[in-house]
C-alpha atoms as a PDB file:
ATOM      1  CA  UNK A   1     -81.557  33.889-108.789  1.00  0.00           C
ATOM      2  CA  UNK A   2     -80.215  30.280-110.545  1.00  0.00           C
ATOM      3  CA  UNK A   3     -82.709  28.700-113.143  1.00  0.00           C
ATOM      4  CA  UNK A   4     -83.845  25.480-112.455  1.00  0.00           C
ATOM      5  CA  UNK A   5     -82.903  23.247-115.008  1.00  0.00           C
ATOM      6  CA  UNK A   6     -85.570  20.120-115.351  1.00  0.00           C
ATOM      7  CA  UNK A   7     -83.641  16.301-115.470  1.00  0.00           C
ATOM      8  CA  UNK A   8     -84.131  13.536-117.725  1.00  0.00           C
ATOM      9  CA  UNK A   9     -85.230  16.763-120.117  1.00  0.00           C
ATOM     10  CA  UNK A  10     -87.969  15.844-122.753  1.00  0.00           C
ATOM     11  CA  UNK A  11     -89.826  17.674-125.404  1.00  0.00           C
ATOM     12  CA  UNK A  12     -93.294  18.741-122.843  1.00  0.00           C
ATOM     13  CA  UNK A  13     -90.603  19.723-119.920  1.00  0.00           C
ATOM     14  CA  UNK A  14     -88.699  22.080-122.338  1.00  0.00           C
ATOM     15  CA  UNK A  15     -91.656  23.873-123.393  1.00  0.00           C
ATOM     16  CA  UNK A  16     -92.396  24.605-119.553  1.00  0.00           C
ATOM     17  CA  UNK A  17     -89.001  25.282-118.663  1.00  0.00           C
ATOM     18  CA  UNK A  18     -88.837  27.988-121.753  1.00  0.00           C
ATOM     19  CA  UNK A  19     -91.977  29.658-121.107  1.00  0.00           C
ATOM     20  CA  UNK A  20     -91.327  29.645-117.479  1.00  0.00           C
ATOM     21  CA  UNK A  21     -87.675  31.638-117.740  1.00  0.00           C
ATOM     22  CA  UNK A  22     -88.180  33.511-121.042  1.00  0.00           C
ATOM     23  CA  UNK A  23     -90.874  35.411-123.203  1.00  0.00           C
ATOM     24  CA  UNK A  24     -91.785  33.513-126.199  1.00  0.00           C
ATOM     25  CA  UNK A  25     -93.671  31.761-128.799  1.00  0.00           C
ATOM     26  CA  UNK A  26     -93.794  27.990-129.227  1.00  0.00           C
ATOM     27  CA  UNK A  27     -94.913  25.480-131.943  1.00  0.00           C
ATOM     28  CA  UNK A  28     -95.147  22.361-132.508  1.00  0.00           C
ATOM     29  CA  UNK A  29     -93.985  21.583-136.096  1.00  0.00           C
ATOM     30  CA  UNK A  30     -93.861  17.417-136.610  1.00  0.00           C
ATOM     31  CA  UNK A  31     -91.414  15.675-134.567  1.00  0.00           C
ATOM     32  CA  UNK A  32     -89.949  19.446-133.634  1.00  0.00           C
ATOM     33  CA  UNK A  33     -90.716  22.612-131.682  1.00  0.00           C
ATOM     34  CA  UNK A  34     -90.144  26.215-133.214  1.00  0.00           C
ATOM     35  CA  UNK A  35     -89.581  28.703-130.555  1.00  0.00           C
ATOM     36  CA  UNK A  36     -89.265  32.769-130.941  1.00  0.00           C
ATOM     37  CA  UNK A  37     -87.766  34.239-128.020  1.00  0.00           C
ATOM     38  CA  UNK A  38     -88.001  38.046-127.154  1.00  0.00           C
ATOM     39  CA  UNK A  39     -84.484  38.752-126.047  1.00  0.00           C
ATOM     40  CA  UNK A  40     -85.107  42.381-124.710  1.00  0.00           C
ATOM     41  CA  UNK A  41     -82.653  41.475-122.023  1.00  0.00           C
ATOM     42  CA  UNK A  42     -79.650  41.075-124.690  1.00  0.00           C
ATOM     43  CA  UNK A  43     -81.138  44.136-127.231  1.00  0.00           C
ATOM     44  CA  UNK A  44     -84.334  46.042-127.075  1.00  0.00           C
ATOM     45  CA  UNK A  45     -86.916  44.555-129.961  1.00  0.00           C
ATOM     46  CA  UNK A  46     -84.644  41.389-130.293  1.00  0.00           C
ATOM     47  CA  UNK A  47     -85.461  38.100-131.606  1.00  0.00           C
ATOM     48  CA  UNK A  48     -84.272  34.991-130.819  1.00  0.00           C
ATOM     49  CA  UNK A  49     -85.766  31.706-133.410  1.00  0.00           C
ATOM     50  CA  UNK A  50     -85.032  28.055-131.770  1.00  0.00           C
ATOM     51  CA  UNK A  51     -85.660  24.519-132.862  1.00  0.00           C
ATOM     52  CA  UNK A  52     -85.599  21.869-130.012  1.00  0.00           C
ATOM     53  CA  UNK A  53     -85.964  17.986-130.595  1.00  0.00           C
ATOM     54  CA  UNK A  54     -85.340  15.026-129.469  1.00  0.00           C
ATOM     55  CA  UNK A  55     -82.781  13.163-130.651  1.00  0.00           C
ATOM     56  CA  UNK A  56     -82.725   9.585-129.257  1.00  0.00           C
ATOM     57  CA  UNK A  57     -83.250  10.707-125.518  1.00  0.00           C
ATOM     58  CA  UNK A  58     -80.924  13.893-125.971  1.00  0.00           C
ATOM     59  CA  UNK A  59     -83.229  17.477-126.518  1.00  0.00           C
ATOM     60  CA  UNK A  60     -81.163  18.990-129.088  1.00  0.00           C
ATOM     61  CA  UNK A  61     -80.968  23.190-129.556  1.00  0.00           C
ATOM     62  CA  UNK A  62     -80.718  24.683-132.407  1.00  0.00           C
ATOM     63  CA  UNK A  63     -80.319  28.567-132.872  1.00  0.00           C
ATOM     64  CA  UNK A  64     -80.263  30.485-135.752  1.00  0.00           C
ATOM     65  CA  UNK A  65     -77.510  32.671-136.712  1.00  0.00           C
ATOM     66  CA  UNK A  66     -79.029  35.638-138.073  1.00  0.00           C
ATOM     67  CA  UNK A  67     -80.494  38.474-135.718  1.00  0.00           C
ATOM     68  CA  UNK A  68     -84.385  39.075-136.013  1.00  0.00           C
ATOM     69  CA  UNK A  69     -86.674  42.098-134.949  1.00  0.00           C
ATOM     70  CA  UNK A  70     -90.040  41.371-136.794  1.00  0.00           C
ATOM     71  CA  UNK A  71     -91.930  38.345-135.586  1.00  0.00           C
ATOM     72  CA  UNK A  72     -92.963  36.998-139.064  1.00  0.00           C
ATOM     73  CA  UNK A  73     -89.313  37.375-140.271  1.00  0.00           C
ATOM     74  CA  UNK A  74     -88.109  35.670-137.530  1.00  0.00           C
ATOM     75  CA  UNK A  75     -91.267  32.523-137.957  1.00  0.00           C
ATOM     76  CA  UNK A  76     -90.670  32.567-141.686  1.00  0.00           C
ATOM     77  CA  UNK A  77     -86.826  31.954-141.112  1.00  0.00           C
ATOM     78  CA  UNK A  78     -87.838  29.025-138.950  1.00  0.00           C
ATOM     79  CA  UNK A  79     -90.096  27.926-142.104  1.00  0.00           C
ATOM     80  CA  UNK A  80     -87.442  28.110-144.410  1.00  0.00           C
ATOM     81  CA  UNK A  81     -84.478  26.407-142.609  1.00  0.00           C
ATOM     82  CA  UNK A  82     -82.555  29.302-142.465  1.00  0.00           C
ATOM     83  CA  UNK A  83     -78.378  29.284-141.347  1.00  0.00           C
ATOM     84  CA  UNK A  84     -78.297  27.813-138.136  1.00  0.00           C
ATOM     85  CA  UNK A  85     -75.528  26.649-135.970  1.00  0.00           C
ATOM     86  CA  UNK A  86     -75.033  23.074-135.137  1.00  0.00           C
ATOM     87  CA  UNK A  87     -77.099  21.085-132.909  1.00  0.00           C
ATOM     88  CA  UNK A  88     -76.063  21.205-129.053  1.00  0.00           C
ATOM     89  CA  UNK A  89     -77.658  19.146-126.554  1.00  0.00           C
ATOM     90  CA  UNK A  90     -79.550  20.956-124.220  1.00  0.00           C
ATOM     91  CA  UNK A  91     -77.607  20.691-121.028  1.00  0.00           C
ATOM     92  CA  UNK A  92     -74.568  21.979-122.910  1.00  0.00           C
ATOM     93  CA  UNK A  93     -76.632  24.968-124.369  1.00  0.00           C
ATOM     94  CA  UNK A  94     -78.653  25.887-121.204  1.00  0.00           C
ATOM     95  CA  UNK A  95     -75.234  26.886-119.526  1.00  0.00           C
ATOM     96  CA  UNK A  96     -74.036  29.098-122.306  1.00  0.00           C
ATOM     97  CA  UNK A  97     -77.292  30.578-123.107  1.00  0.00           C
ATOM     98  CA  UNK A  98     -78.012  33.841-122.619  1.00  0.00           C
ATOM     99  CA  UNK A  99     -81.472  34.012-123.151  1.00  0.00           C
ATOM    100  CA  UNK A 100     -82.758  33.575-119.134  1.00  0.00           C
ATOM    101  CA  UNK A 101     -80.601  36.182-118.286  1.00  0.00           C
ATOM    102  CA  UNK A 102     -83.375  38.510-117.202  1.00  0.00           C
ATOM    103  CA  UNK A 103     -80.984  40.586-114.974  1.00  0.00           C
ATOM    104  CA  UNK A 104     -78.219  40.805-116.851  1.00  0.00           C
ATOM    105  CA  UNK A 105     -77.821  43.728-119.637  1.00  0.00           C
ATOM    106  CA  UNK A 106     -75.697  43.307-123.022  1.00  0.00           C
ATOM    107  CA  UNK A 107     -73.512  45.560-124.839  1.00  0.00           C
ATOM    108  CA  UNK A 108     -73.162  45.372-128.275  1.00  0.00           C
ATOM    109  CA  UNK A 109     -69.046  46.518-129.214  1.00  0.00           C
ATOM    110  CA  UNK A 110     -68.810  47.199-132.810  1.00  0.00           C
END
């Protein structure tokens, strides 16, 4: 099944895109939403923290770069600014994403 991916993407049609193709929390923090993502489809128990905004008329992405599997870790890290990676817009980061991949099953190779 392909995702449908919303055009001329804005802050409202994000959060219904998100909570229509994942499992997650969303809030509104000023001018910026913080997202938690259950990622059970990547690793059982895993969290995924997100920051979307709009920048100009671009939504940008944000993910953080540390792995999370305690909600109030994973809120307080979005709280606290923690190491991120850069800002992508969204249309470039829905179609690397991994997050709506609720069929597909990740192993970790250490």
């Amino acid at each position: 099944m392909k995702i449908k991916v919303p055009k001329d993407i804005n802050i409202a049609k994000f959060i219904d895109w998100i909570k229509t193709n994942t499992k997650c929390q969303v809030r509104i923090n000023q001018k910026r939403l913080e997202i938690v993502v259950e990622a059970d489809n990547i690793e059982k128990g895993l969290l995924v923290p997100l920051i979307a905004y709009m920048d100009g008329n671009t939504l940008a992405i944000i993910e953080l770069t540390q792995e999370y599997y305690e909600k109030d870790q994973a809120w307080q890290a979005l709280e606290t600014s923690a190491p991120a990676y850069a800002p992508v817009p969204f249309y470039d980061w829905v179609k690397d994403q991994y997050l709506t991949s609720k069929n597909v099953k990740v192993e970790r190779i250490f």
